[in-house]
Protein backbone atom coordinates (compact mmCIF):
# COMPACT_ATOMS: atom_id res chain seq x y z
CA UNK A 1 0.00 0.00 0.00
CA UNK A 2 0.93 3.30 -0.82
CA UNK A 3 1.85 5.43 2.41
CA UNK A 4 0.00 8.85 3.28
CA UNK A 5 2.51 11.91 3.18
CA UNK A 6 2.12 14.19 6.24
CA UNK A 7 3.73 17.76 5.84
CA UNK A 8 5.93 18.65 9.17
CA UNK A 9 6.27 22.27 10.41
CA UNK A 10 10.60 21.35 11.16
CA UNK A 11 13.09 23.79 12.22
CA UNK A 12 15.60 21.06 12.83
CA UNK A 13 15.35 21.81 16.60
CA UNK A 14 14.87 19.33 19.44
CA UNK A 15 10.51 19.26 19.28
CA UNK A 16 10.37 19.01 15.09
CA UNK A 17 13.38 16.39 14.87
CA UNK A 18 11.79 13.83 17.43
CA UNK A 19 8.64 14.57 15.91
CA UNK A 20 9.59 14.05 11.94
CA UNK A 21 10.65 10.72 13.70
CA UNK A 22 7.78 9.94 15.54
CA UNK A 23 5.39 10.09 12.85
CA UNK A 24 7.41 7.73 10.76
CA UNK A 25 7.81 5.19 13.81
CA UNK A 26 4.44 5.63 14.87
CA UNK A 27 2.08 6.27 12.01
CA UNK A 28 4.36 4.94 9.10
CA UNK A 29 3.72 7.89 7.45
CA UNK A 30 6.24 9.60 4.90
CA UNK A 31 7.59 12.92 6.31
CA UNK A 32 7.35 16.04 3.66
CA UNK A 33 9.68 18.54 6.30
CA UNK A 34 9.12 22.19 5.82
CA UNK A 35 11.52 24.96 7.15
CA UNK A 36 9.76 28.52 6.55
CA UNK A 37 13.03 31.36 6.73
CA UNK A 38 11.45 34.17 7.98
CA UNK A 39 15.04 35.29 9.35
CA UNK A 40 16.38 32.97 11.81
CA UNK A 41 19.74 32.33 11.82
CA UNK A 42 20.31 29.05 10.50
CA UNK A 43 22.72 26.94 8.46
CA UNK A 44 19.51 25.93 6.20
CA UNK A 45 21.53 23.76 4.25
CA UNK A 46 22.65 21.66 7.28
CA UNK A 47 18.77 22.00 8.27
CA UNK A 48 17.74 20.67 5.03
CA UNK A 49 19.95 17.59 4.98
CA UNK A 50 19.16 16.62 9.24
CA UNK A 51 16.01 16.32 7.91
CA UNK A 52 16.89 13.76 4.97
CA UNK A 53 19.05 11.99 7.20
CA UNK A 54 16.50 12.09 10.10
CA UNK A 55 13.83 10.05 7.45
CA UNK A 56 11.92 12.95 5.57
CA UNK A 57 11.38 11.82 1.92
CA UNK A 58 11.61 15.13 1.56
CA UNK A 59 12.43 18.81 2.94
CA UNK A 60 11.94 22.21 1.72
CA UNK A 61 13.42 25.43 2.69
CA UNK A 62 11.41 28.16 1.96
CA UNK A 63 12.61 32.23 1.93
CA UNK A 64 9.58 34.26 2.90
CA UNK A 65 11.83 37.04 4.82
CA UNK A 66 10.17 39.82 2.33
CA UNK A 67 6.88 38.87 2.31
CA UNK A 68 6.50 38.46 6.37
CA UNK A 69 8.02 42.09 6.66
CA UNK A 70 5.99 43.65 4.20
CA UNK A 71 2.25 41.66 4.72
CA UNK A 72 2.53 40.51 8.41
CA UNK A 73 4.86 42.65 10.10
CA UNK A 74 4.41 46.15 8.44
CA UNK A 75 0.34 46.18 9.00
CA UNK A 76 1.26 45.52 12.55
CA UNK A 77 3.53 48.44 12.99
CA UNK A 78 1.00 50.29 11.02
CA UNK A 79 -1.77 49.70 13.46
CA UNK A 80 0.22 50.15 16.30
CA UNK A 81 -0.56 47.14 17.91
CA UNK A 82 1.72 45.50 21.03
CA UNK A 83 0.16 43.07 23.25
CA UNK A 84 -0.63 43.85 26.94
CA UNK A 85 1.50 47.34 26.24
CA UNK A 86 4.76 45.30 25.84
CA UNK A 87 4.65 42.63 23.39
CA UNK A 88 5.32 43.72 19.87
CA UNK A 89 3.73 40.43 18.36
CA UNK A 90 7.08 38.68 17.26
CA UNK A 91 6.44 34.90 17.04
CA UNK A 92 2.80 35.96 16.69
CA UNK A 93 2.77 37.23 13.45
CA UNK A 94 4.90 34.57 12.20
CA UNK A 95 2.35 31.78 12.29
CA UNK A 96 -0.42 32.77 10.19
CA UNK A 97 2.67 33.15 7.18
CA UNK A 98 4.40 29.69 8.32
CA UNK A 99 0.80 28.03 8.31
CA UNK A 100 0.05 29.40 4.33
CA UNK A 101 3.28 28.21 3.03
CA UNK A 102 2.86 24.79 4.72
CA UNK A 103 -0.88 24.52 2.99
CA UNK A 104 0.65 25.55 0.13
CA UNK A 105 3.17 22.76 0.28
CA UNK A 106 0.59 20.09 1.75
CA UNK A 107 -1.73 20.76 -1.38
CA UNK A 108 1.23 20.45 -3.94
CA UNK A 109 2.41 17.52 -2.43
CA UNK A 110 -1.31 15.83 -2.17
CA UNK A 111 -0.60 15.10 1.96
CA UNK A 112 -3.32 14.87 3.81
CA UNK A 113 -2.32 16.43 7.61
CA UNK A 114 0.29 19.08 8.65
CA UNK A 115 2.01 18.44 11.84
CA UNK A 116 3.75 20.98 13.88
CA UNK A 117 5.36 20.92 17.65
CA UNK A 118 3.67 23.80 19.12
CA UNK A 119 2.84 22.01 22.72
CA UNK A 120 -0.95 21.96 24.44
CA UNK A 121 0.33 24.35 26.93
CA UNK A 122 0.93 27.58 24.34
CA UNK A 123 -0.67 29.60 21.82
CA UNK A 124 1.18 28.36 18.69
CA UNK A 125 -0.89 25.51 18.33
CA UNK A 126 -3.96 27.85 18.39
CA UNK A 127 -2.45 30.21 15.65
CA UNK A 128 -1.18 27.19 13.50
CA UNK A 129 -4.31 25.58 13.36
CA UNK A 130 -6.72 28.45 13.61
CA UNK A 131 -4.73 29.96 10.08
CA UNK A 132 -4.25 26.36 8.15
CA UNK A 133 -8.21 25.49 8.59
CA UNK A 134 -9.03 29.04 7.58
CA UNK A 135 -7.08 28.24 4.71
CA UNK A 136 -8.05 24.39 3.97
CA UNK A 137 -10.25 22.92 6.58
CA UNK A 138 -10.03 19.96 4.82
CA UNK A 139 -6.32 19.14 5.48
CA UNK A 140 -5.89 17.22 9.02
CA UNK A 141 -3.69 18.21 12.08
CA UNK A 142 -1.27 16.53 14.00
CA UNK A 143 -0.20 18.09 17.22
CA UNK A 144 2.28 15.11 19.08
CA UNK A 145 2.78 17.50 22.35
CA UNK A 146 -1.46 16.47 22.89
CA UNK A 147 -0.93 12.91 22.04
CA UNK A 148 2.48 11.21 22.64
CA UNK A 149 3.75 9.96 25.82
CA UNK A 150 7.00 12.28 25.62
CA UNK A 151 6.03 14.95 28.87
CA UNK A 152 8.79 16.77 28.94
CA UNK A 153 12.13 18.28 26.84
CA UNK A 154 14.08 15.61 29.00
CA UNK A 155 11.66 13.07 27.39
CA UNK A 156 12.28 14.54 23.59
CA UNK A 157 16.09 14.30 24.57
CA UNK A 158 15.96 10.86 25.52
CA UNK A 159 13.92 9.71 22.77
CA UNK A 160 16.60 11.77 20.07
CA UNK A 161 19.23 10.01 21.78
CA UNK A 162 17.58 6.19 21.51
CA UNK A 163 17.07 7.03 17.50
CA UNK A 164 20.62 8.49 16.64
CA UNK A 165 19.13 11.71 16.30
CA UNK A 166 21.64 14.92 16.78
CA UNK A 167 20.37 17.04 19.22
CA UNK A 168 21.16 21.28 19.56
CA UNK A 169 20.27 21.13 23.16
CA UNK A 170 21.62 19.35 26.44
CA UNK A 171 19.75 19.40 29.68
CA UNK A 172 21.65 22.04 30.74
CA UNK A 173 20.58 24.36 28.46
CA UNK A 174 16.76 23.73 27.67
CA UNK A 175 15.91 27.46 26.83
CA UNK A 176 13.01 27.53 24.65
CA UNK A 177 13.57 29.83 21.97
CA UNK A 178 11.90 31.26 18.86
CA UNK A 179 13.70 33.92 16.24
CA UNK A 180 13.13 35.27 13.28
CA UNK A 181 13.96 38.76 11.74
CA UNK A 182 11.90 40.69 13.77
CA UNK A 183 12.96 39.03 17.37
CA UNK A 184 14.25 36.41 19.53
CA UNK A 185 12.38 34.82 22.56
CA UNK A 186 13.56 32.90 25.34
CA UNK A 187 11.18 30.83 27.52
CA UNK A 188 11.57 27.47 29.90
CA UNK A 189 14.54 27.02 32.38
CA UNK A 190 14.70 29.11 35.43
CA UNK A 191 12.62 31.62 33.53
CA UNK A 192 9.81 29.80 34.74
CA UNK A 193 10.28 31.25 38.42
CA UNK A 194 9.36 34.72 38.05
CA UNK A 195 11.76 35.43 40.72
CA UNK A 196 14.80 34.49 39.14
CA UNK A 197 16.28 37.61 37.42
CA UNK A 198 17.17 36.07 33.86
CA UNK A 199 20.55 36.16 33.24
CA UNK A 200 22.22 38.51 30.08
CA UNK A 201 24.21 35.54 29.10
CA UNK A 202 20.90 34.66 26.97
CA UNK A 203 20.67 37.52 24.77
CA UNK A 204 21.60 36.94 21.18
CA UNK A 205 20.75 39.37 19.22
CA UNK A 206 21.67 42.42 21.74
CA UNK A 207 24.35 44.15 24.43
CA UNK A 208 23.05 44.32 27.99
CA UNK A 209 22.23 48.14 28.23
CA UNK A 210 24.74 48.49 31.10
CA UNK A 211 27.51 47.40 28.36
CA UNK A 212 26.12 49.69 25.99
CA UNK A 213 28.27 52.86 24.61
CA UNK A 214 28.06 55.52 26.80
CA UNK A 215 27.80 57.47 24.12
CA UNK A 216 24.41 57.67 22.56
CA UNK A 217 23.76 56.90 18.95
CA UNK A 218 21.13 58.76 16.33
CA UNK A 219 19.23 57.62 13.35
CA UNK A 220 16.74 59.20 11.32
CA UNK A 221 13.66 56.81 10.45
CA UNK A 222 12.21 58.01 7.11
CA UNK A 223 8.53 56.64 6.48
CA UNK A 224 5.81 56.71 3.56
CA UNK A 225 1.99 55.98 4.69
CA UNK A 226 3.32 54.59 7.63
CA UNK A 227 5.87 52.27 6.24
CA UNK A 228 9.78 53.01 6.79
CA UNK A 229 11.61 52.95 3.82
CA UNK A 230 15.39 54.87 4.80
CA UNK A 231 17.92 55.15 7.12
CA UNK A 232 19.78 58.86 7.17
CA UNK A 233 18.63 59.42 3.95
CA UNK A 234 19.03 56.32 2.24
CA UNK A 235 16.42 54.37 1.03
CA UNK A 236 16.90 50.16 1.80
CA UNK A 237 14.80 47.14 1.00
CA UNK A 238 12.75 45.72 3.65
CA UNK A 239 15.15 43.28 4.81
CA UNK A 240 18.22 44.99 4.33
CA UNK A 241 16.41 48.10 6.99
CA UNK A 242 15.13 46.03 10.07
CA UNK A 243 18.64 43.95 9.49
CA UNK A 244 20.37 47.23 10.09
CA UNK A 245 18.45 48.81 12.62
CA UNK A 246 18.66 45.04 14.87
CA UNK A 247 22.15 45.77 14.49
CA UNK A 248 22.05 49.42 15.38
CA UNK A 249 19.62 48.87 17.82
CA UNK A 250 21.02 45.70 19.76
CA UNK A 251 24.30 47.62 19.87
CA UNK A 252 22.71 49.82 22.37
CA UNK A 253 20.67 47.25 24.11
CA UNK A 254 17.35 48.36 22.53
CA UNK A 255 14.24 46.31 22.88
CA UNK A 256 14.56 44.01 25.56
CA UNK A 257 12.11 43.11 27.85
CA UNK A 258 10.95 40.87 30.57
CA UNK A 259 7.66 40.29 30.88
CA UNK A 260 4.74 37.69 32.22
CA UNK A 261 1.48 37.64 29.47
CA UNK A 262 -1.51 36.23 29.88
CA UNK A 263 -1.25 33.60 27.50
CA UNK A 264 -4.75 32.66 25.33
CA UNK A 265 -5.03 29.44 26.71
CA UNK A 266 -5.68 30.41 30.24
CA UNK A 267 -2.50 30.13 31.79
CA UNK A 268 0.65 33.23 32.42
CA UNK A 269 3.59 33.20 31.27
CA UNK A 270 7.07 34.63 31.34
CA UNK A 271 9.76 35.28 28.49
CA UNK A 272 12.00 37.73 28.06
CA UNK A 273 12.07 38.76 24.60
CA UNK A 274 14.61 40.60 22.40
CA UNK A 275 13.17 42.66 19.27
CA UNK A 276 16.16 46.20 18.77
CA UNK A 277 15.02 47.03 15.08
CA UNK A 278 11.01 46.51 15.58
CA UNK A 279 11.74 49.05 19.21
CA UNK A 280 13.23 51.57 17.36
CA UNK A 281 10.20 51.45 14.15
CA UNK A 282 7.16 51.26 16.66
CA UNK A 283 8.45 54.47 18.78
CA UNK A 284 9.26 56.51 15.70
CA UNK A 285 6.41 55.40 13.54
CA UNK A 286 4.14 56.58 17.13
CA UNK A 287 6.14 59.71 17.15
CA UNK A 288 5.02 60.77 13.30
CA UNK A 289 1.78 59.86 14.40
CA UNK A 290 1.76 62.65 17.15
CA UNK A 291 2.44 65.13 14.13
CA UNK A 292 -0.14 64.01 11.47
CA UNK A 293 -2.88 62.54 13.05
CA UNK A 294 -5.91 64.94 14.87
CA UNK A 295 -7.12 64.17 18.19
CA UNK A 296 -10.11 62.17 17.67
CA UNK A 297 -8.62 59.80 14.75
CA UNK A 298 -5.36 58.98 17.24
CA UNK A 299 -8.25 58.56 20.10
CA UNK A 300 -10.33 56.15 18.71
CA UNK A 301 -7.15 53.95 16.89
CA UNK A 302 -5.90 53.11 19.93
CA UNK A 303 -8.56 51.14 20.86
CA UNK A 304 -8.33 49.61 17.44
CA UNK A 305 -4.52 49.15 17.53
CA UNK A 306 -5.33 47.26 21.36
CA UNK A 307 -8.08 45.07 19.29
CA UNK A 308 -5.56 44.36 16.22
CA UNK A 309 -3.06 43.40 18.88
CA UNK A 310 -5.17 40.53 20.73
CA UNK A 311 -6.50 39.23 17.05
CA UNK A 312 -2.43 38.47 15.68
CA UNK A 313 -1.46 37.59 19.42
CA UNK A 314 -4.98 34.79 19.11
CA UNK A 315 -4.47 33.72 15.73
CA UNK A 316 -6.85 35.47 14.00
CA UNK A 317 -4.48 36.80 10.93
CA UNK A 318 -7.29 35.35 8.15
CA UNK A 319 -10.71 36.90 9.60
CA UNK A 320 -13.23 39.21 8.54
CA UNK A 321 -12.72 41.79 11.49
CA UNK A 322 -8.79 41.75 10.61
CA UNK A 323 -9.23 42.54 7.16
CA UNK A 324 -11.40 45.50 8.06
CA UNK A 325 -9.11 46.72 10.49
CA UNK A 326 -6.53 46.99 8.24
CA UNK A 327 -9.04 49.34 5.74
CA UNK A 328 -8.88 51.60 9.06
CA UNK A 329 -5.28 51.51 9.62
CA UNK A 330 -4.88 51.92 6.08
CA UNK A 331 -6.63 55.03 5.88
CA UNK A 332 -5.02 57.16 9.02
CA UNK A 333 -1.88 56.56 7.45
CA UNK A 334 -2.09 58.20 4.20
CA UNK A 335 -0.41 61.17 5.38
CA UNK A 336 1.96 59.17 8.13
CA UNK A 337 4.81 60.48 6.06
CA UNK A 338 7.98 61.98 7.74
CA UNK A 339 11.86 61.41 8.74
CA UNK A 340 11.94 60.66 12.91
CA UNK A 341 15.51 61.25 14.28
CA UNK A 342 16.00 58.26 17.00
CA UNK A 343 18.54 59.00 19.99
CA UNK A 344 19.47 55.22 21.61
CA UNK A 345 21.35 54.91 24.74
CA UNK A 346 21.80 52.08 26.97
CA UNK A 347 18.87 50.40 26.49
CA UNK A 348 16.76 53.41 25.61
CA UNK A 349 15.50 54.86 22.28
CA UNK A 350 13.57 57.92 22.36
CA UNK A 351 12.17 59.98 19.31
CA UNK A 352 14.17 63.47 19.67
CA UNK A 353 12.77 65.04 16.68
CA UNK A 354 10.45 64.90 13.66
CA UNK A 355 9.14 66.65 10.37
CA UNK A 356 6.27 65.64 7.71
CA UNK A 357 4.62 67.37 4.93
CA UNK A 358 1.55 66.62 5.99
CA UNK A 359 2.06 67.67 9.78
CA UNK A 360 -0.80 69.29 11.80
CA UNK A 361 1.64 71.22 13.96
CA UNK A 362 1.75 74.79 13.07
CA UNK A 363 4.07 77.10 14.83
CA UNK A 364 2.07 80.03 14.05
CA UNK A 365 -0.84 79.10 16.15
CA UNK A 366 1.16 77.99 19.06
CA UNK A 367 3.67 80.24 19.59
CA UNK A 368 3.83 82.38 22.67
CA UNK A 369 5.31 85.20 20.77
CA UNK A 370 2.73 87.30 18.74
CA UNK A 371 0.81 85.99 15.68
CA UNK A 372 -2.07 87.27 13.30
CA UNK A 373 -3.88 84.18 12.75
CA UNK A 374 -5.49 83.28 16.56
CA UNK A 375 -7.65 85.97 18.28
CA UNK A 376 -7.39 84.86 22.29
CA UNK A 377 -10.79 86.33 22.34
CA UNK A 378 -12.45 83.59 20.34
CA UNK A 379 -11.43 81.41 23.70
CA UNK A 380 -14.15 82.50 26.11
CA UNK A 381 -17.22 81.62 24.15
CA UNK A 382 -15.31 78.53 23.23
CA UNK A 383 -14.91 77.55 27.15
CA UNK A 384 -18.57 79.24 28.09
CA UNK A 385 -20.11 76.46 25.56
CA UNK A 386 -17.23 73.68 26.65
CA UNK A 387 -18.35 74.20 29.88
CA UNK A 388 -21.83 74.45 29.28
CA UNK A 389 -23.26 71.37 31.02
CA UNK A 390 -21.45 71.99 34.40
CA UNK A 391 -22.45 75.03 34.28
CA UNK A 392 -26.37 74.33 33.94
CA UNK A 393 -25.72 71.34 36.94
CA UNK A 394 -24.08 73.68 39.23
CA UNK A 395 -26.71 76.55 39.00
CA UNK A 396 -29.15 73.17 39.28
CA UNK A 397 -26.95 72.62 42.36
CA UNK A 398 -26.88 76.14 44.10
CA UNK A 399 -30.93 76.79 43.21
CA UNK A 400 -31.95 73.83 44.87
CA UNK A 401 -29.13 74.12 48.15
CA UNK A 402 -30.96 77.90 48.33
CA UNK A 403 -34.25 76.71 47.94
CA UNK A 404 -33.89 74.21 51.31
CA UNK A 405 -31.87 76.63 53.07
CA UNK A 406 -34.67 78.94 52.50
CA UNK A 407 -37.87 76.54 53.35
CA UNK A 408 -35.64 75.39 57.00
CA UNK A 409 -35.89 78.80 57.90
CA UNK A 410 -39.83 79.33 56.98
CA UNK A 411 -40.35 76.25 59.42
């Protein structure tokens, strides 16, 4: 009999290698392994052949760096949208891209499930499967961490070890970590106690701020309709401008943080995450905000950008209410066009200074000096009708006070 081809979710990592294994021991299936590059650091060439060797019929390696910066990561920034005021969505908006290309691959190939490692614990299993049955609910899902008898990384370790499988992990160090161009995270190990400081020796794509340059670094942000598309003048692709400003950035120890989320499933969490580049766009892309958007339109996005944030962070990339969020965003940043100037030091980036075209600031009508264009005078009927309705409810207030004081002293 011919076997059934299951499509595997691999990043040659501990999880994906026992797994690729796993299904071919316990299902007999053949093993279609898919790595999706959407800017780890990897030798995918050495990922590729693990996979081969570890009893895929076949592996892919797929380059999607472009397209996750420009359709998952730049609508984010756009909308403004960081989880629980920290979180700025790095391995969330990763998944709905990874789960397209795999049903991409799975429908090529004629396999009939995807498999991934995301555990029963996390929210990657919900954002996996959530995108790939928006996008075929007709292809199955495998999800071993629900399933298999393996409880723990120790177990995973053991199991690589009976089947000759090369391992990048020991038990010593059983970080959990996710990367791609936008961040890094580190979870597991004595992270888990939320009283254990977490140790520098983890970061990898940034300084600790303390080792920083004590002298502070600039960079001016240049963005069209809310997309950045230079450095100091000089226009880069996509890639080549969040690669440089990770560098810039983590050479100043920009963008770390520790945090404990409220993960979807129920439970908290803690991970310290490191994301220098995507820092340094969100607090210059909200600083050209504060220039060209009025009051009421930068009122009511933020509770959009809040509502964007939980939809990527649930794994809801491919719904209705997503798509017409991004009409809004769209539309408030036609004129989000500017340079930023960006001042990082030690850990720090702050927005120092900023111009647009299409900026609402005009130092005519704010200047303390003298000017010809705002009569003062216009102000008191402004505040008499502003004020209007505390007005009417203190007179309400004093009439009816005078009116009891006045019928206690008839009795």
């Amino acid at each position: 009999m011919k076997k059934e081809k299951v499509v595997l979710a691999y990043s040659g990592g501990l999880d994906t290698s026992v797994i690729l294994k796993w299904l071919e021991n316990t299902y007999q299936y053949e093993v279609i392994a898919v790595c999706v590059d959407v800017g780890q650091e990897e030798d995918f060439a050495a990922v590729k052949e693990k996979a081969l060797s570890t009893g895929a019929i076949k592996a892919y390696v797929v380059d999607v760096k472009e397209e996750f910066i420009t359709d998952y990561i730049y609508p984010t920034l756009k909308a403004g949208a960081v989880y629980e005021d920290d979180y700025l969505l790095g391995t969330s908006f990763a998944r709905p891209l990874i789960a397209k290309k795999l049903v991409e691959i799975a429908e090529k190939e004629g396999a009939i499930a995807i498999a991934h490692g995301a555990t029963g614990k996390g929210n990657d299993q919900v954002r996996f499967e959530a995108s790939i049955k928006a996008l075929n609910p007709y292809i199955k899902l495998i999800a071993p961490w629900r399933i298999w008898d393996l409880k723990s990384r120790e177990d995973c370790i053991d199991y690589a070890l009976k089947n000759n499988i090369p391992i990048p992990v020991t038990k010593k160090d059983i970080y959990s970590r996710d990367s791609n161009i936008w961040h890094i995270s580190h979870e597991g190990g004595n992270l888990e106690n939320p009283w254990n400081e977490h140790e520098t020796s983890i970061y990898k794509m940034s300084v600790a701020p303390e080792d920083a340059p004590d002298t502070p670094a600039y960079v001016e942000i240049g963005f069209e309709a809310g997309i950045p598309v230079a450095l100091d003048g000089v226009k880069y692709t996509p890639v080549d401008l969040i690669t440089k400003l990770n560098q810039l950035g983590g050479a100043h120890g920009v963008g770390i943080i520790d945090i404990v989320e409220n993960r979807l499933v129920g439970m908290k969490s803690r991970g310290v995450y490191e994301t220098p580049g995507g820092t340094l766009l969100f607090e210059a892309h909200k600083s050209l905000e504060k220039l060209a958007l009025d009051r009421a339109t930068t009122s009511f996005k933020k509770g959009i950008s809040e509502k964007y944030a939980q939809l990527v962070y649930d794994g809801l990339w491919f719904t209705p209410l997503k798509e017409a969020l991004d009409q809004f965003v769209d539309s408030t940043q036609q004129y989000v066009t500017g340079v930023v100037k960006m001042k990082l030091y030690k850990g720090t980036c702050t927005a120092v200074a900023s111009t647009s075209p299409y900026s609402l600031y005009n130092e005519e009508f704010v200047t303390f000096g003298e000017d010809d264009v705002y009569n003062q005078k216009d102000a008191e009927g402004f505040i008499n009708l502003f004020a209007l309705p505390m007005t009417i409810r203190s007179l309400m207030k004093f009439d009816k006070e005078n009116k009891d004081k006045t019928n206690k002293q008839v009795i």
